[in-house]
PDB file of N, CA and C in Angstrom:
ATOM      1  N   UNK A   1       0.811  -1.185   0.000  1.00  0.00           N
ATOM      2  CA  UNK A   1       0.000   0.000   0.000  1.00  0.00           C
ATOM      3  C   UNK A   1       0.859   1.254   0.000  1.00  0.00           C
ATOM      4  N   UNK A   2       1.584   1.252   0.726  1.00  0.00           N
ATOM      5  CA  UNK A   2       2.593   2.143   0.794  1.00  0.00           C
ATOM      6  C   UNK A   2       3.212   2.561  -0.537  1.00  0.00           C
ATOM      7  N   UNK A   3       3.043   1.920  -1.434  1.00  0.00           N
ATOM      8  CA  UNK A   3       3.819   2.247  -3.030  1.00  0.00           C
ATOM      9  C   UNK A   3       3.018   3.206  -3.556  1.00  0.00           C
ATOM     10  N   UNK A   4       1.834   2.989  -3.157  1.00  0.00           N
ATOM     11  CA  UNK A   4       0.495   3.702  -3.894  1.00  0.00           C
ATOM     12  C   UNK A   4      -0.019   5.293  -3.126  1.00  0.00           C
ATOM     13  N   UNK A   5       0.440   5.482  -2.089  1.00  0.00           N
ATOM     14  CA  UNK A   5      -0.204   6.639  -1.098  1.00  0.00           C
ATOM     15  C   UNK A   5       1.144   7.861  -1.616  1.00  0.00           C
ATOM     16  N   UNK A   6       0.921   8.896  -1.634  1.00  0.00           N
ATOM     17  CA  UNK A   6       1.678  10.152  -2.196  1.00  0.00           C
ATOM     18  C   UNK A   6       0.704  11.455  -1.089  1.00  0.00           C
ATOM     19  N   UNK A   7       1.194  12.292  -1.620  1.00  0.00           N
ATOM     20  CA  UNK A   7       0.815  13.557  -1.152  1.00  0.00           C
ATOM     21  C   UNK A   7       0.051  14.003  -1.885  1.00  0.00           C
ATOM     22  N   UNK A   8       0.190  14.281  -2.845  1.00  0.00           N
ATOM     23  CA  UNK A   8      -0.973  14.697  -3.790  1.00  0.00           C
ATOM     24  C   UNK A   8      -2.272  14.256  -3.583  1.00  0.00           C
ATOM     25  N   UNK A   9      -2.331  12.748  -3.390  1.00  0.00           N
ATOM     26  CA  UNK A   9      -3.299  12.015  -3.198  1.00  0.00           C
ATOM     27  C   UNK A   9      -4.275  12.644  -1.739  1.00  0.00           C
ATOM     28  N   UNK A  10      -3.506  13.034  -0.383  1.00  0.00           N
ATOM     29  CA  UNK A  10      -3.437  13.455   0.492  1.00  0.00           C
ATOM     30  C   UNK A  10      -4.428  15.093   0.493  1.00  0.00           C
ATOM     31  N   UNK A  11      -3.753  15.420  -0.441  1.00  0.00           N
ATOM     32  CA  UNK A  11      -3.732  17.119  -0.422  1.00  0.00           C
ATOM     33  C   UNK A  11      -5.371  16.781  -1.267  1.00  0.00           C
ATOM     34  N   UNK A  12      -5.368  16.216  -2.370  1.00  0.00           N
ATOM     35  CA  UNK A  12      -6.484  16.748  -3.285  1.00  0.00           C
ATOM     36  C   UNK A  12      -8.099  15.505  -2.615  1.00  0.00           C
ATOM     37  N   UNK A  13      -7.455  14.573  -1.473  1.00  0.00           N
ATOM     38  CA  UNK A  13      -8.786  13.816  -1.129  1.00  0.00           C
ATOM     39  C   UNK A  13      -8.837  14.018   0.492  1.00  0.00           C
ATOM     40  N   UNK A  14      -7.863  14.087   1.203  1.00  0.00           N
ATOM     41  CA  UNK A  14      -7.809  14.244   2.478  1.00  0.00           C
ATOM     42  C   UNK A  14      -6.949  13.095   2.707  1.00  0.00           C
ATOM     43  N   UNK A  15      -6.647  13.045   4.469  1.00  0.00           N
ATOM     44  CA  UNK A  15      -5.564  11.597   4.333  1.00  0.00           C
ATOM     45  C   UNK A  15      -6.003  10.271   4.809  1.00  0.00           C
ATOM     46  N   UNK A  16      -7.384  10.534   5.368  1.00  0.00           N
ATOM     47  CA  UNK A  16      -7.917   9.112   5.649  1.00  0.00           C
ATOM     48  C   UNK A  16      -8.627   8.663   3.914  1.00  0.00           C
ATOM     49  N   UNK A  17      -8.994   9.612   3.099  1.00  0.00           N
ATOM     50  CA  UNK A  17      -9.764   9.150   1.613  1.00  0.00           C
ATOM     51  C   UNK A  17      -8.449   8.484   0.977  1.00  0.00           C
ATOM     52  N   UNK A  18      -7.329   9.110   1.391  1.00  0.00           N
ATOM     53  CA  UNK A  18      -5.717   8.935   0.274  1.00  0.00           C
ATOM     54  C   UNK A  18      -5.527   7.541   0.845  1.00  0.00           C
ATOM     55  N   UNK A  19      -5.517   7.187   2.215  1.00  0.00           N
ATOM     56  CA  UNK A  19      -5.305   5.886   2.577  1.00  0.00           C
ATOM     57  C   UNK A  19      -6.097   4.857   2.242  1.00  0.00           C
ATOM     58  N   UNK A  20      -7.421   4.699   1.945  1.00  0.00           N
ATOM     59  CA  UNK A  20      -8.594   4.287   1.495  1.00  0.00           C
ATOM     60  C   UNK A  20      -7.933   3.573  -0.028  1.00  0.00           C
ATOM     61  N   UNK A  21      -7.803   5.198  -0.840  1.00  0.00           N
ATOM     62  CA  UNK A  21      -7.715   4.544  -2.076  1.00  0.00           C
ATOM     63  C   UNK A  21      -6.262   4.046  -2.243  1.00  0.00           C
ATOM     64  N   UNK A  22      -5.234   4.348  -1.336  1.00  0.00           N
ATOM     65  CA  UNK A  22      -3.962   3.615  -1.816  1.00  0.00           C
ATOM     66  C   UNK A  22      -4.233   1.585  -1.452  1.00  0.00           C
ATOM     67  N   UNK A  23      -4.936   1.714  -0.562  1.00  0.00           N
ATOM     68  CA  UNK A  23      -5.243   0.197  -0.100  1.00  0.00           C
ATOM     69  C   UNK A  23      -6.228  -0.698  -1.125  1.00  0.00           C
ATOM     70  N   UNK A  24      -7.129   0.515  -1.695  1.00  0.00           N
ATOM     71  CA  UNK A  24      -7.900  -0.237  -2.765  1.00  0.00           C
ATOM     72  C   UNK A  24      -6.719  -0.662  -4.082  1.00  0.00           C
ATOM     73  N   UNK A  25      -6.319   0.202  -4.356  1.00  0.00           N
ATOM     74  CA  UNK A  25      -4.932   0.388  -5.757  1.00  0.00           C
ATOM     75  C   UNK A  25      -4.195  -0.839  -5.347  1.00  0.00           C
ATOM     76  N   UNK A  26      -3.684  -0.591  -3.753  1.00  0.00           N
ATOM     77  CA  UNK A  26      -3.071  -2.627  -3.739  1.00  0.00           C
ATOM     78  C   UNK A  26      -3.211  -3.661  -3.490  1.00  0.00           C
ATOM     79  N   UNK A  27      -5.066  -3.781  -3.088  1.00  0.00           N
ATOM     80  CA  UNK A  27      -5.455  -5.045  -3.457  1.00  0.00           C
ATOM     81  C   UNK A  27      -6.011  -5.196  -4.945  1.00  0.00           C
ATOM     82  N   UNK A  28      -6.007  -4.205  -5.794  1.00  0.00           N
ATOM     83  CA  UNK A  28      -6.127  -4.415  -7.197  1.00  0.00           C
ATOM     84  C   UNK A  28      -5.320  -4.877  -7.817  1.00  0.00           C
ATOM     85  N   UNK A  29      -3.904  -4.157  -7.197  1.00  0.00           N
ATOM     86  CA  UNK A  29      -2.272  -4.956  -7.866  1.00  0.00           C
ATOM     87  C   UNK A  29      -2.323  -5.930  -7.452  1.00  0.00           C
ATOM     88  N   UNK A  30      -2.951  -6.360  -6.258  1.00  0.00           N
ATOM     89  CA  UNK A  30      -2.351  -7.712  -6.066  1.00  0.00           C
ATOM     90  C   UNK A  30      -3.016  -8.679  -6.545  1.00  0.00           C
ATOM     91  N   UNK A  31      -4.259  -8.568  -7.117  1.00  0.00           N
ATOM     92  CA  UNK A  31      -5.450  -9.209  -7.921  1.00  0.00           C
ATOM     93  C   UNK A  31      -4.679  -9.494  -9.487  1.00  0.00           C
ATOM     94  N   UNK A  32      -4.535  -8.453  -9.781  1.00  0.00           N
ATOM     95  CA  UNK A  32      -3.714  -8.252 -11.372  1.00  0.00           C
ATOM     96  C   UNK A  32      -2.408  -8.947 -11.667  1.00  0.00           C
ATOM     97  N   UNK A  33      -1.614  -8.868 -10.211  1.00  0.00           N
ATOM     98  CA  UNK A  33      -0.373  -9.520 -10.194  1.00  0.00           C
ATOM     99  C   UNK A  33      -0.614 -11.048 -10.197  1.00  0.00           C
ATOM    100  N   UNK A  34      -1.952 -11.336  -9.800  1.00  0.00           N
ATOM    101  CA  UNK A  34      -2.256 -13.104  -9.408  1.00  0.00           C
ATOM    102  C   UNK A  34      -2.775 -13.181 -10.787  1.00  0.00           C
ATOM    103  N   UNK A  35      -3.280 -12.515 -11.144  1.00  0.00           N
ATOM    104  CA  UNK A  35      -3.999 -12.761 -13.165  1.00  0.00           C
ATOM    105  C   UNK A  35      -2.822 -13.379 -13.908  1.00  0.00           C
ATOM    106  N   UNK A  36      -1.815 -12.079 -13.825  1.00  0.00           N
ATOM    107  CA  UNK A  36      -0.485 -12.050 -14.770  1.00  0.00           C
ATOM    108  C   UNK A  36      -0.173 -13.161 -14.762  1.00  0.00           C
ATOM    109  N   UNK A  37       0.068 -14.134 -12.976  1.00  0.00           N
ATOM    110  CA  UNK A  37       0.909 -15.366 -12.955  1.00  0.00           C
ATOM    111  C   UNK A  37       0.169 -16.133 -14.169  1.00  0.00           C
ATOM    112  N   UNK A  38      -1.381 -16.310 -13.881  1.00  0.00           N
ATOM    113  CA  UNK A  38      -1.862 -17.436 -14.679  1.00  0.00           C
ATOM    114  C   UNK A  38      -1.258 -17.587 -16.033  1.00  0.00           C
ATOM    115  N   UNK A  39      -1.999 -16.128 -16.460  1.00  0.00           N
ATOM    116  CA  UNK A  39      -1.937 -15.583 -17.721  1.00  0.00           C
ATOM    117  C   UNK A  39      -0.580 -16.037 -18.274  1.00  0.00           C
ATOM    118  N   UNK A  40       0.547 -15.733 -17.535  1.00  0.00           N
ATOM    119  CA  UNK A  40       1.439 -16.083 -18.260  1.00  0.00           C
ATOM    120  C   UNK A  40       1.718 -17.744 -18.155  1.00  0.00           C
ATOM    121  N   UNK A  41       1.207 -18.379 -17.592  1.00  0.00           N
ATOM    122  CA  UNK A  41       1.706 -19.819 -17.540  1.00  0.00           C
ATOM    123  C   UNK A  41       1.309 -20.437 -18.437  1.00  0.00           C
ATOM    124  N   UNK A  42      -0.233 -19.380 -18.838  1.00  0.00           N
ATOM    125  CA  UNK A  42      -0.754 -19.841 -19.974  1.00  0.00           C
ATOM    126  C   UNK A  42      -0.418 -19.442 -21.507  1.00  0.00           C
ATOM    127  N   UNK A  43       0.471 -18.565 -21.213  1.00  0.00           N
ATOM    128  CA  UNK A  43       1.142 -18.315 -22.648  1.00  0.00           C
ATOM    129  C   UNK A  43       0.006 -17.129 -23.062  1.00  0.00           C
ATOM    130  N   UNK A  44      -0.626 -16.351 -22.154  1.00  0.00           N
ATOM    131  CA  UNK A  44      -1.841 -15.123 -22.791  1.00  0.00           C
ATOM    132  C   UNK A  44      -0.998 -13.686 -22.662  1.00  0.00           C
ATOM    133  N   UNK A  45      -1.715 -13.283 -22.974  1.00  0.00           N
ATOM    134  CA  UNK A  45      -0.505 -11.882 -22.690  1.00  0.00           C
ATOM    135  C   UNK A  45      -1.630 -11.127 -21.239  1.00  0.00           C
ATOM    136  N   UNK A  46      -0.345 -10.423 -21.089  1.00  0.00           N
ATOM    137  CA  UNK A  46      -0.537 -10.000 -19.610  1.00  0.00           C
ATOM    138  C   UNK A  46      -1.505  -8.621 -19.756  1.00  0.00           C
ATOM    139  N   UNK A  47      -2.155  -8.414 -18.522  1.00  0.00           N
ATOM    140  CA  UNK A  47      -2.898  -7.197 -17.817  1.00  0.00           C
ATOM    141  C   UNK A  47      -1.826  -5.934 -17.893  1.00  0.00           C
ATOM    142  N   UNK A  48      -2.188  -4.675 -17.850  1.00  0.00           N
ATOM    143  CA  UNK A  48      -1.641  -3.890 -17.879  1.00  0.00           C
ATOM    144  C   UNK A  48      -1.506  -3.402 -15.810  1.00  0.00           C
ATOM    145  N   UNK A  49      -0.701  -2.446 -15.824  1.00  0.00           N
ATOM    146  CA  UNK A  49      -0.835  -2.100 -14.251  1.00  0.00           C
ATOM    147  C   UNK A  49      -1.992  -1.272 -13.780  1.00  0.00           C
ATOM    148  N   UNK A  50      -2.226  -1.036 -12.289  1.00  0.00           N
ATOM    149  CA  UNK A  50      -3.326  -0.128 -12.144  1.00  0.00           C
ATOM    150  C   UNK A  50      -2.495   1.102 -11.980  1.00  0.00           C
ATOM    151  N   UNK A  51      -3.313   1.865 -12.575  1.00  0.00           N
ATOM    152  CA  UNK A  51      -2.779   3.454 -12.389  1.00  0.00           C
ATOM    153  C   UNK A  51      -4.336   4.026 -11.387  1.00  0.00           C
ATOM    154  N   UNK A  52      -3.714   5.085 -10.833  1.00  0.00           N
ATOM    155  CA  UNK A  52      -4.543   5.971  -9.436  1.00  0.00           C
ATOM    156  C   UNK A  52      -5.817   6.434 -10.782  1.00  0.00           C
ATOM    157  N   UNK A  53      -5.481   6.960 -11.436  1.00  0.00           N
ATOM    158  CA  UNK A  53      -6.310   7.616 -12.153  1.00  0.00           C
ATOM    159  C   UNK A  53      -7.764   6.503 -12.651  1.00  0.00           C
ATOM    160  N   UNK A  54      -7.515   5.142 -12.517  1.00  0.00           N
ATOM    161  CA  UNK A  54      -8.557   3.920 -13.143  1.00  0.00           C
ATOM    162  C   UNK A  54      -9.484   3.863 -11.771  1.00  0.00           C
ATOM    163  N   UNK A  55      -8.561   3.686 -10.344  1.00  0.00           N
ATOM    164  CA  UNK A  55      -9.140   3.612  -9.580  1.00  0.00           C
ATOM    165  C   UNK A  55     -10.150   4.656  -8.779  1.00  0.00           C
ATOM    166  N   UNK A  56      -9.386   5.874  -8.759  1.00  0.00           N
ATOM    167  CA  UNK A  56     -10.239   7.130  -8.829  1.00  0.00           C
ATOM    168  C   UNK A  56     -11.529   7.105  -9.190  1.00  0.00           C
ATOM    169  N   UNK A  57     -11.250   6.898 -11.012  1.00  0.00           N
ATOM    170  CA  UNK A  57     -12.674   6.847 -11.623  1.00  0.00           C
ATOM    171  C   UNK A  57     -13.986   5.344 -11.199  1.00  0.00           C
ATOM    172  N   UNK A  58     -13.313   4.939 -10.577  1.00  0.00           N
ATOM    173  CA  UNK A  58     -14.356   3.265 -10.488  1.00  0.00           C
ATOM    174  C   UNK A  58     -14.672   4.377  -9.289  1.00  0.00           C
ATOM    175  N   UNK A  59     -14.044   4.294  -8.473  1.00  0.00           N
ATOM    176  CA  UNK A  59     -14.517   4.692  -7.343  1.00  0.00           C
ATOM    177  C   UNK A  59     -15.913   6.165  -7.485  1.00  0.00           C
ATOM    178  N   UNK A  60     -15.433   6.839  -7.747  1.00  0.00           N
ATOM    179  CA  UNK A  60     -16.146   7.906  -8.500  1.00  0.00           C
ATOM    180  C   UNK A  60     -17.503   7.340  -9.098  1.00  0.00           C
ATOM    181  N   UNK A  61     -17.300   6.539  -9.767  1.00  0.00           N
ATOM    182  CA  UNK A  61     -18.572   5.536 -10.623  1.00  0.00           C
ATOM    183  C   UNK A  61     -19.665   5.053  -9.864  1.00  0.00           C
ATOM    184  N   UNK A  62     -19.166   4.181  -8.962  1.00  0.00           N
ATOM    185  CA  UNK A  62     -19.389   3.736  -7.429  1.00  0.00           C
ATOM    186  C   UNK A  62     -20.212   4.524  -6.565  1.00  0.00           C
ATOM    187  N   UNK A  63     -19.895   5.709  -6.474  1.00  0.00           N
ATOM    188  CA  UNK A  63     -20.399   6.499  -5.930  1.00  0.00           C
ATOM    189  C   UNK A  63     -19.502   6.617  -4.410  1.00  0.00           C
ATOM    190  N   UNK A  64     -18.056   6.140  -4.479  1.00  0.00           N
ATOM    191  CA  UNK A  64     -17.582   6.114  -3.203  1.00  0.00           C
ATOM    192  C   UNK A  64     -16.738   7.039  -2.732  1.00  0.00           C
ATOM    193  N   UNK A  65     -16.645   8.306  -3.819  1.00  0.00           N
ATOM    194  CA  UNK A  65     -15.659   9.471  -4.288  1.00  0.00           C
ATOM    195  C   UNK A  65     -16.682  10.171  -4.394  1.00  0.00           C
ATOM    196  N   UNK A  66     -16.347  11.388  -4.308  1.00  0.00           N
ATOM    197  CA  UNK A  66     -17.276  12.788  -5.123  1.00  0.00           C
ATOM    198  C   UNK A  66     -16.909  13.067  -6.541  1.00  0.00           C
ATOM    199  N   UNK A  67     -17.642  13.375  -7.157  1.00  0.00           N
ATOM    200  CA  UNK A  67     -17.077  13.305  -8.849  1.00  0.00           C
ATOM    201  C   UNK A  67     -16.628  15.004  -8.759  1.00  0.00           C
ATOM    202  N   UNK A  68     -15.331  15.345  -9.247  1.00  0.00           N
ATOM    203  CA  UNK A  68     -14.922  16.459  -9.021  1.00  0.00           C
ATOM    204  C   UNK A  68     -14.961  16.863 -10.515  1.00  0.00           C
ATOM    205  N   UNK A  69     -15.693  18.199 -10.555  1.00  0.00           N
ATOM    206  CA  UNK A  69     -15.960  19.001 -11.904  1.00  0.00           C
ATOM    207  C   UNK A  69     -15.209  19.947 -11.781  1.00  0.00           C
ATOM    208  N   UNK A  70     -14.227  20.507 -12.935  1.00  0.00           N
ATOM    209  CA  UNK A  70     -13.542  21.358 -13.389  1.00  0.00           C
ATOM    210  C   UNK A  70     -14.576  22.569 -13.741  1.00  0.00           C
ATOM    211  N   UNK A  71     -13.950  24.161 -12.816  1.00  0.00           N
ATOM    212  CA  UNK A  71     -14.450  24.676 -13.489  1.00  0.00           C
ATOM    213  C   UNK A  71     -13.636  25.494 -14.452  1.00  0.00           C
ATOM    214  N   UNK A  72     -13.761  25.580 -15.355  1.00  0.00           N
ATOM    215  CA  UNK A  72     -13.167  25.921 -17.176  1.00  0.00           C
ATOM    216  C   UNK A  72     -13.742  27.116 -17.278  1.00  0.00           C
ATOM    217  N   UNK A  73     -15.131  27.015 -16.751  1.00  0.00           N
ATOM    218  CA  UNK A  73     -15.970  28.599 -18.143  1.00  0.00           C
ATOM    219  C   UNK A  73     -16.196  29.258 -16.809  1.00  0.00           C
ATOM    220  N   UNK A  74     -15.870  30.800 -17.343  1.00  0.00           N
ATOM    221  CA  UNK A  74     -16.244  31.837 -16.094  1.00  0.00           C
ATOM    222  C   UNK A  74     -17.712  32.452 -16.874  1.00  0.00           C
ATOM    223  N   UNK A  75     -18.308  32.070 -15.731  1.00  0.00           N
ATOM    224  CA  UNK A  75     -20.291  32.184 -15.579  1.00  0.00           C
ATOM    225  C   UNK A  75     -20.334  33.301 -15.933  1.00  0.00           C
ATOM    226  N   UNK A  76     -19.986  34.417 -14.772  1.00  0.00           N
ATOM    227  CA  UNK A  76     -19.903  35.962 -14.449  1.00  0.00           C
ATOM    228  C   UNK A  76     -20.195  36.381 -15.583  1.00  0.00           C
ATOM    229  N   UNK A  77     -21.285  37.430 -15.245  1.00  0.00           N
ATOM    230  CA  UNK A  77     -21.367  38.450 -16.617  1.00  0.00           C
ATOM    231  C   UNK A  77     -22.204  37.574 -18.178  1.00  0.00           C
ATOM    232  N   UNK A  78     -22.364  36.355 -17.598  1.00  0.00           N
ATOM    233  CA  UNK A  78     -22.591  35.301 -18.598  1.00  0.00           C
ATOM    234  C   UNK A  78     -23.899  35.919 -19.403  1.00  0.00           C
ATOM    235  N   UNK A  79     -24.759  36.773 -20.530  1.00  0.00           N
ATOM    236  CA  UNK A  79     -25.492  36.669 -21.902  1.00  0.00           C
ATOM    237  C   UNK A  79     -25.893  39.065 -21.032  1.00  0.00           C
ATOM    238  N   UNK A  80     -24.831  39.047 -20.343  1.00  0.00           N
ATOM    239  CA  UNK A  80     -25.266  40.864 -19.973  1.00  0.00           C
ATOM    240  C   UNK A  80     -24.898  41.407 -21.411  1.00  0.00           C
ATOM    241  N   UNK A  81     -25.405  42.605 -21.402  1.00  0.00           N
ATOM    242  CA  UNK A  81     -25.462  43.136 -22.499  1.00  0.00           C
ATOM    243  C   UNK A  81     -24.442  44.169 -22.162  1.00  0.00           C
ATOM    244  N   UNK A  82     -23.599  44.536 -23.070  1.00  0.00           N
ATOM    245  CA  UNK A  82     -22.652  45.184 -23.052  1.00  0.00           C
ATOM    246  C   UNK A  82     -21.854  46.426 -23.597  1.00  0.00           C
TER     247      UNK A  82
END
């Protein structure tokens, strides 16, 4: 778990949410890492890794995250006549 927890993670969810999702991220690796073994014994090609950003979004999906919206367009002043 510890591979997976950063600051960023910390800063932009809080540090009990950052610990949450670093623990989800490494029982996913460690799910993926038990695939790979098969996979490869079987001659299949392998899973790719989990990245924060896959898990984020499941979670998010889930409803176990807040879905965080960018705001881009400034409203203000939005159809005044000018």
């Amino acid at each position: 778990m510890k591979h997976f927890f950063d600051k960023a993670l910390a800063e932009r969810y809080g540090y009990g949410l950052a610990i949450f999702i670093a623990a989800e991220m490494s029982d996913l690796q460690r799910a993926i890492d038990r695939t790979n073994a098969r996979r490869e014994r079987d001659g299949r090609r392998l899973l790719d890794d989990v990245l924060v950003d896959d898990v984020i979004s499941a979670m998010q999906k889930q409803g176990m995250l807040p879905v965080q919206r960018k705001n881009d367009s400034n409203v203000t002043g939005a159809g005044a006549a000018g």
